[in-house]
N, C-alpha and C. Protein backbone atom coordinates (compact mmCIF):
# COMPACT_ATOMS: atom_id res chain seq x y z
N UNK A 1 4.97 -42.93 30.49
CA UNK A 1 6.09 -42.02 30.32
C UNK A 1 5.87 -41.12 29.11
N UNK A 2 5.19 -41.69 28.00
CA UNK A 2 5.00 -41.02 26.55
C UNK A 2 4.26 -39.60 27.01
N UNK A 3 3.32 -40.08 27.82
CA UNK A 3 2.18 -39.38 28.17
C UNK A 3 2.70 -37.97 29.04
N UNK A 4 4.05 -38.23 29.43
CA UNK A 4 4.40 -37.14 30.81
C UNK A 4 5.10 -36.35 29.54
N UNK A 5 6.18 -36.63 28.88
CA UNK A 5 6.90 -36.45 27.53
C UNK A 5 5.89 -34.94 26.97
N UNK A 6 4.79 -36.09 26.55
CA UNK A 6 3.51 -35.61 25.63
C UNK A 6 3.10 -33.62 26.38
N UNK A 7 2.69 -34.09 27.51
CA UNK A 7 2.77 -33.03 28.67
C UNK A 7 3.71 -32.00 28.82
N UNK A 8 4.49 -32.33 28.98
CA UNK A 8 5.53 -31.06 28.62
C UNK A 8 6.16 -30.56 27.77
N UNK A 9 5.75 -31.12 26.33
CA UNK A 9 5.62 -30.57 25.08
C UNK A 9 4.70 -29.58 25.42
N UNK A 10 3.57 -30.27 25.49
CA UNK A 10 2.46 -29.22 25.50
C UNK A 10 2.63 -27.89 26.13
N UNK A 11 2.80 -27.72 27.38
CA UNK A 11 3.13 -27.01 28.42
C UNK A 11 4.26 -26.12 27.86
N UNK A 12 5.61 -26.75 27.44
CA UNK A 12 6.64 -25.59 26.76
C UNK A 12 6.64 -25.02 25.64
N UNK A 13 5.21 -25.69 24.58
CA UNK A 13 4.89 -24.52 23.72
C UNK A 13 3.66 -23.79 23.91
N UNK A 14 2.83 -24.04 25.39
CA UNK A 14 2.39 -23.00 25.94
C UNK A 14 3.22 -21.63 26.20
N UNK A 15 3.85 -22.33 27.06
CA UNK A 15 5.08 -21.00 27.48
C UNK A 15 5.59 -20.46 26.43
N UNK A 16 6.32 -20.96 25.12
CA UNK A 16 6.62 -20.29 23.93
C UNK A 16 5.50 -18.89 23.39
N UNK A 17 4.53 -19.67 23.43
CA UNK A 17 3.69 -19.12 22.69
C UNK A 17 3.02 -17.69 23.53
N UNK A 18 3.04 -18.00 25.29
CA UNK A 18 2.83 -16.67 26.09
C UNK A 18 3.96 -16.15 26.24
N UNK A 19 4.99 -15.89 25.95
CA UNK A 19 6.28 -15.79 26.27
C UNK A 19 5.85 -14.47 24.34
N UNK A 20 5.54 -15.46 23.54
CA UNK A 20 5.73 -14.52 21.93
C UNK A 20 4.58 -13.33 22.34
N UNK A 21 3.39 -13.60 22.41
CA UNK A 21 2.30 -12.96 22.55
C UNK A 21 2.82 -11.62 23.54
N UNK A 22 3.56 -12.22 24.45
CA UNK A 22 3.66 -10.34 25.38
C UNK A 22 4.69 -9.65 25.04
N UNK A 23 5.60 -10.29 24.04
CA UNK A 23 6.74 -9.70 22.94
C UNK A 23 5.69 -8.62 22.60
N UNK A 24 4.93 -9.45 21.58
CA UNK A 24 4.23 -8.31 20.55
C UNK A 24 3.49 -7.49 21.37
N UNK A 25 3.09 -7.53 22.65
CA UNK A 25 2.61 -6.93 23.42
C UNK A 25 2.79 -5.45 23.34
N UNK A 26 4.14 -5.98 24.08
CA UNK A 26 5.03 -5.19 24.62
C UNK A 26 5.87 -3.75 23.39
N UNK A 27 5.62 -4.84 22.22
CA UNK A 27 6.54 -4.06 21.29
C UNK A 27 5.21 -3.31 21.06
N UNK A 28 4.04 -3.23 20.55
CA UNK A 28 2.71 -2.31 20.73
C UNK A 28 2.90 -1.52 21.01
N UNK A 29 2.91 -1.68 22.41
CA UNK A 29 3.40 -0.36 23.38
C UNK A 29 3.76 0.55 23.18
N UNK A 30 5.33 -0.16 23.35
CA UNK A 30 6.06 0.66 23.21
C UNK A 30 6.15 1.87 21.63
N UNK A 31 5.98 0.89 21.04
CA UNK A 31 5.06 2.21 19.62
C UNK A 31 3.84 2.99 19.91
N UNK A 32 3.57 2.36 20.19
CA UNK A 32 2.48 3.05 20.88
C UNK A 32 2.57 4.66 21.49
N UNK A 33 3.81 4.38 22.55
CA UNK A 33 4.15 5.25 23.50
C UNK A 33 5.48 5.80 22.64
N UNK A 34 5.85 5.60 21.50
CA UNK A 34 6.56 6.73 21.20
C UNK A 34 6.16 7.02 20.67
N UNK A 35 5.21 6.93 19.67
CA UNK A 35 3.77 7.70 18.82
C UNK A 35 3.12 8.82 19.60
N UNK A 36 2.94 8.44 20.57
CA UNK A 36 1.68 9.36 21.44
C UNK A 36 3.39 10.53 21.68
N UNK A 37 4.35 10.30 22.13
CA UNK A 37 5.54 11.29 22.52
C UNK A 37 5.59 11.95 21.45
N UNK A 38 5.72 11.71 20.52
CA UNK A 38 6.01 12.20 19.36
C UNK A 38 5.01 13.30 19.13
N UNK A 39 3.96 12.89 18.74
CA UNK A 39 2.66 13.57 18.98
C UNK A 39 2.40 14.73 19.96
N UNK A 40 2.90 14.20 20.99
CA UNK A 40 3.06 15.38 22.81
C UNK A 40 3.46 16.59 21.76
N UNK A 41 5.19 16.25 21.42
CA UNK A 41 6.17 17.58 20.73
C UNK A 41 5.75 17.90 20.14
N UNK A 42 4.60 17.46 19.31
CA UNK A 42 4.64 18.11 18.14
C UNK A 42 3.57 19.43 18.23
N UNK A 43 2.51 18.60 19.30
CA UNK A 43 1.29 19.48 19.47
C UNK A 43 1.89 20.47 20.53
N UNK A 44 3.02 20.44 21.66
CA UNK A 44 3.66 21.20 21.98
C UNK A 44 4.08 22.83 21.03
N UNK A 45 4.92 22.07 19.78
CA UNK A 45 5.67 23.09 19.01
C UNK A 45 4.17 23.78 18.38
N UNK A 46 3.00 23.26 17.68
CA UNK A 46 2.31 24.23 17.44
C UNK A 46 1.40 25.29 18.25
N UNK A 47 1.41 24.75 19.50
CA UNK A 47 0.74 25.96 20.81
C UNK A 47 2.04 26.81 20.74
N UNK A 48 3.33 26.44 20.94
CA UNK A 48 3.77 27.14 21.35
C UNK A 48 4.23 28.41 20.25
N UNK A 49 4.25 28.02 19.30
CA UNK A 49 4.12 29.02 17.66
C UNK A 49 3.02 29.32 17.67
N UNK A 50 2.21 29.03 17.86
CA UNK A 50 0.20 30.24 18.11
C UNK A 50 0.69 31.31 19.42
N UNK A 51 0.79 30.52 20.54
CA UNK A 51 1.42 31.55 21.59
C UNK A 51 1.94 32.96 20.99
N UNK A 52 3.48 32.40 20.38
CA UNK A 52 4.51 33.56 19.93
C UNK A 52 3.20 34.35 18.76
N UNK A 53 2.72 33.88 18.15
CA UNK A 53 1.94 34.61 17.03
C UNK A 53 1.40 35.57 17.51
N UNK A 54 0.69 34.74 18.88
CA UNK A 54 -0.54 36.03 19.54
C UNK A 54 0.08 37.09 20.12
N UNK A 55 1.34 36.74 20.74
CA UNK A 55 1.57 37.69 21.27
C UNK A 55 2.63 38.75 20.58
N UNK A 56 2.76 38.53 19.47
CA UNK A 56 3.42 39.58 18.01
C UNK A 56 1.84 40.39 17.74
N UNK A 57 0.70 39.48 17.37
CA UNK A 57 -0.41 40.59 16.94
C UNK A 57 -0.85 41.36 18.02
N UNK A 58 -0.61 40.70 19.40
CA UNK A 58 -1.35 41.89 20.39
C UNK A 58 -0.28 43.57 20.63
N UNK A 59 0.87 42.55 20.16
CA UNK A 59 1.70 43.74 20.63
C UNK A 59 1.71 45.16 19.71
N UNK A 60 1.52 44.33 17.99
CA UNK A 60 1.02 45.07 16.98
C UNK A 60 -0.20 45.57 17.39
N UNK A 61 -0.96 45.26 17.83
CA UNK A 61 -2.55 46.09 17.99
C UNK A 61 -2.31 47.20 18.94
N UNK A 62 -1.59 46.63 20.09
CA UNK A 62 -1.34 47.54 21.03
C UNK A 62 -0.48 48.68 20.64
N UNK A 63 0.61 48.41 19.73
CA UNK A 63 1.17 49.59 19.39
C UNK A 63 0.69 51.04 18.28
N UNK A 64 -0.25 49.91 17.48
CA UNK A 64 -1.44 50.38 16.63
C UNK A 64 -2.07 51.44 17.51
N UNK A 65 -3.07 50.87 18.48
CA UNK A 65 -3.71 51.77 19.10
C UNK A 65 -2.92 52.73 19.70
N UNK A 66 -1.51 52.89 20.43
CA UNK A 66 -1.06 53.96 20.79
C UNK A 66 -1.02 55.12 19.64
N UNK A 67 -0.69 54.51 18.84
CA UNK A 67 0.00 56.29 17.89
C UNK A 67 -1.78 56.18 17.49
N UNK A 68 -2.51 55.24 17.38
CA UNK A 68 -4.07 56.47 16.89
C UNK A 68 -4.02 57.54 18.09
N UNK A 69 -4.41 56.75 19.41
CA UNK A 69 -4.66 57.84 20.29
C UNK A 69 -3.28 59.08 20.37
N UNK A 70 -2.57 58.76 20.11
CA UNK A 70 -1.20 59.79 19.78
C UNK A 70 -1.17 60.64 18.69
N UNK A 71 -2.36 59.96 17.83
CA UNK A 71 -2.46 60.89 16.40
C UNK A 71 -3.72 61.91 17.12
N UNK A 72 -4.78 61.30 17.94
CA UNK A 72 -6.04 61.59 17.79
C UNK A 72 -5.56 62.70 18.78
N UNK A 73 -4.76 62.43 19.87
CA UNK A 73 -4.50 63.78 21.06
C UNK A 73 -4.13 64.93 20.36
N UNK A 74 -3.34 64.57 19.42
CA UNK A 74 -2.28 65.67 19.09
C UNK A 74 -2.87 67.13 18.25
């Protein structure tokens, strides 16, 4: 009987112990995965501020080049 006792000690701090292990697993993860989100926005917000940049200097170049050729016709 000691021996069956003995046994399922063993066995329910198996389970304890896989039961803790996919906690921390899990909690990993999930940092994990709001790290990398976080990260997404952020590298989001700086394309999307290079975007707006480029398209302020092209519009400046482009308006640049009109009045030369507007200076150069005239």
């Amino acid at each position: 009987m000691k021996k069956i006792i003995a046994l399922f000690a063993i066995v329910s701090i198996g389970f304890v112990a896989c039961n803790n292990a996919t906690e921390k697993a899990t909690d990993a993860t999930d940092d994990a995965t709001e790290m990398m989100e976080e990260a997404t926005e952020e590298a989001v917000e700086v394309i999307e501020e290079a975007i707006d940049s480029t398209i302020e200097a092209t519009t400046e170049a482009v308006e640049a080049t009109e009045e030369a050729v507007e200076e150069a016709t005239d």
